[in-house]
Protein backbone atom coordinates (compact mmCIF):
# COMPACT_ATOMS: atom_id res chain seq x y z
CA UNK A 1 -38.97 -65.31 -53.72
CA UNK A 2 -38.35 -67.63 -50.95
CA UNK A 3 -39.19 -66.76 -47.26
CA UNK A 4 -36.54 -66.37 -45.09
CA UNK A 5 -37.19 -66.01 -41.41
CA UNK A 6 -36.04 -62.23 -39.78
CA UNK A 7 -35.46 -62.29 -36.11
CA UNK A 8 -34.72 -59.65 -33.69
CA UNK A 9 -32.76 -59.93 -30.87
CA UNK A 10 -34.25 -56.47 -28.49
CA UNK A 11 -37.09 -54.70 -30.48
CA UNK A 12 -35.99 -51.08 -30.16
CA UNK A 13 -37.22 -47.90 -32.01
CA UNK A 14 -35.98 -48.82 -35.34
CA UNK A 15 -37.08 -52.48 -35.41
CA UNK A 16 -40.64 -51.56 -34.30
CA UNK A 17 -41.33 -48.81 -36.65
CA UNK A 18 -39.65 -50.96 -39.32
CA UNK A 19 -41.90 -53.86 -38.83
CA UNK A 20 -45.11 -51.31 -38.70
CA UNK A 21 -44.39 -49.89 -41.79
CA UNK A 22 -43.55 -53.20 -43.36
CA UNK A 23 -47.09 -54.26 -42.59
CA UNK A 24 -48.39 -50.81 -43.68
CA UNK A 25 -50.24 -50.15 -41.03
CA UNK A 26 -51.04 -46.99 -39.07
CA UNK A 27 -50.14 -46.53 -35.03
CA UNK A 28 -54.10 -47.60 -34.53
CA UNK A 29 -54.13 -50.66 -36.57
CA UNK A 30 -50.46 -51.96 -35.43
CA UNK A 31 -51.78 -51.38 -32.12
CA UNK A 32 -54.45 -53.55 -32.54
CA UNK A 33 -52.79 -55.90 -34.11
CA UNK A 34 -50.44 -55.97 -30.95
CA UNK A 35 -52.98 -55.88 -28.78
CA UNK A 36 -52.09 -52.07 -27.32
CA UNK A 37 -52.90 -49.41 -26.96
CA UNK A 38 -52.01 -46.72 -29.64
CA UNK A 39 -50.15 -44.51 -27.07
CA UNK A 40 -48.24 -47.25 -25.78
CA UNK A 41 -47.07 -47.64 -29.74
CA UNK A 42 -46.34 -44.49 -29.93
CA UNK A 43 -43.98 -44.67 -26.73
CA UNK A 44 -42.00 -47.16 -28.30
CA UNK A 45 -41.59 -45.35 -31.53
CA UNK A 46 -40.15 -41.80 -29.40
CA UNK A 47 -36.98 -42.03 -30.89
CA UNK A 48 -36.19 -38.49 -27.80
CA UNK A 49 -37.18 -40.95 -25.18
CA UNK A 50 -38.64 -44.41 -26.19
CA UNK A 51 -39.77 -46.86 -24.00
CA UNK A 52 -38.52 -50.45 -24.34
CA UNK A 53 -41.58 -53.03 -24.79
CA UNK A 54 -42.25 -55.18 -22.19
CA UNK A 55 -41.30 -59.12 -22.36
CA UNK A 56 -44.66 -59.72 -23.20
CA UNK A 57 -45.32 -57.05 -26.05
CA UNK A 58 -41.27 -58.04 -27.21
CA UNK A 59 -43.32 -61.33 -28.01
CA UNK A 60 -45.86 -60.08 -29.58
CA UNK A 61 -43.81 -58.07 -31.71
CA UNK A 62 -41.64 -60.99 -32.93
CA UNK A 63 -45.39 -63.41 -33.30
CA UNK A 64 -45.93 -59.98 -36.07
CA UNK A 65 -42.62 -60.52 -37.63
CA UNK A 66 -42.82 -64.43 -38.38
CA UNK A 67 -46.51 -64.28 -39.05
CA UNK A 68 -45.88 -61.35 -41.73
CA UNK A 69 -46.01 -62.71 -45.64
CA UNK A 70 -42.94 -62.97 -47.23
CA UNK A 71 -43.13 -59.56 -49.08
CA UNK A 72 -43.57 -58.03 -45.29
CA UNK A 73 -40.91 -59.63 -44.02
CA UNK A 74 -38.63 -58.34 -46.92
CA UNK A 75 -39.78 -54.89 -46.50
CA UNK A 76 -39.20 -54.78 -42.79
CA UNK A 77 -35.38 -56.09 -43.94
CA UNK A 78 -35.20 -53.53 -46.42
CA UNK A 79 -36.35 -50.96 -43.82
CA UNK A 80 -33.51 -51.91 -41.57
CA UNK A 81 -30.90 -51.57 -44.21
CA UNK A 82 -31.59 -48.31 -44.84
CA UNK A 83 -31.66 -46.65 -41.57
CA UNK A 84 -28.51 -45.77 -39.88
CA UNK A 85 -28.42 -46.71 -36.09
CA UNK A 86 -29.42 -44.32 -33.52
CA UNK A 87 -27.57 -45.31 -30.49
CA UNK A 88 -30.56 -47.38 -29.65
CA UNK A 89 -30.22 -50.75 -27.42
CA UNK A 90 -28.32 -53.05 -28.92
């Protein structure tokens, strides 16, 4: 399997669960792997009112994505294809 580079153009509430459970982590261990707090994870993943990541946490999140093995980075694809879009930023 050859690695192919995801990118995301506005992490929203999909793309950052997605990429959390891709690396099969819990809210605690994403979070410090982002370098958060696990409440501010948590924010983000509200899909009733999520907050939007700041510039700086947006590039953490995509540092996660191209650092992820190959087998992450096709789960976190896979991930995305199955869940229908919830209105969230595009």
């Amino acid at each position: 399997m050859c690695r192919r580079d995801v990118t995301v153009q506005h992490w929203t509430v999909t793309e950052i669960r997605a990429l959390r459970l891709a690396r099969r982590m819990s809210v605690r261990e994403f979070a410090a792997h982002l370098g958060v707090s696990a409440r501010v994870v948590s924010r983000w993943e509200t899909t009733t009112a999520p907050s939007d990541p700041r510039p700086i946490n947006q590039a953490a999140l995509d540092t996660s994505l191209a650092q992820a093995d190959q087998h992450a980075q096709h789960r976190f694809a896979e991930i995305l294809a199955q869940k229908p879009d919830h209105g969230e930023h595009n």
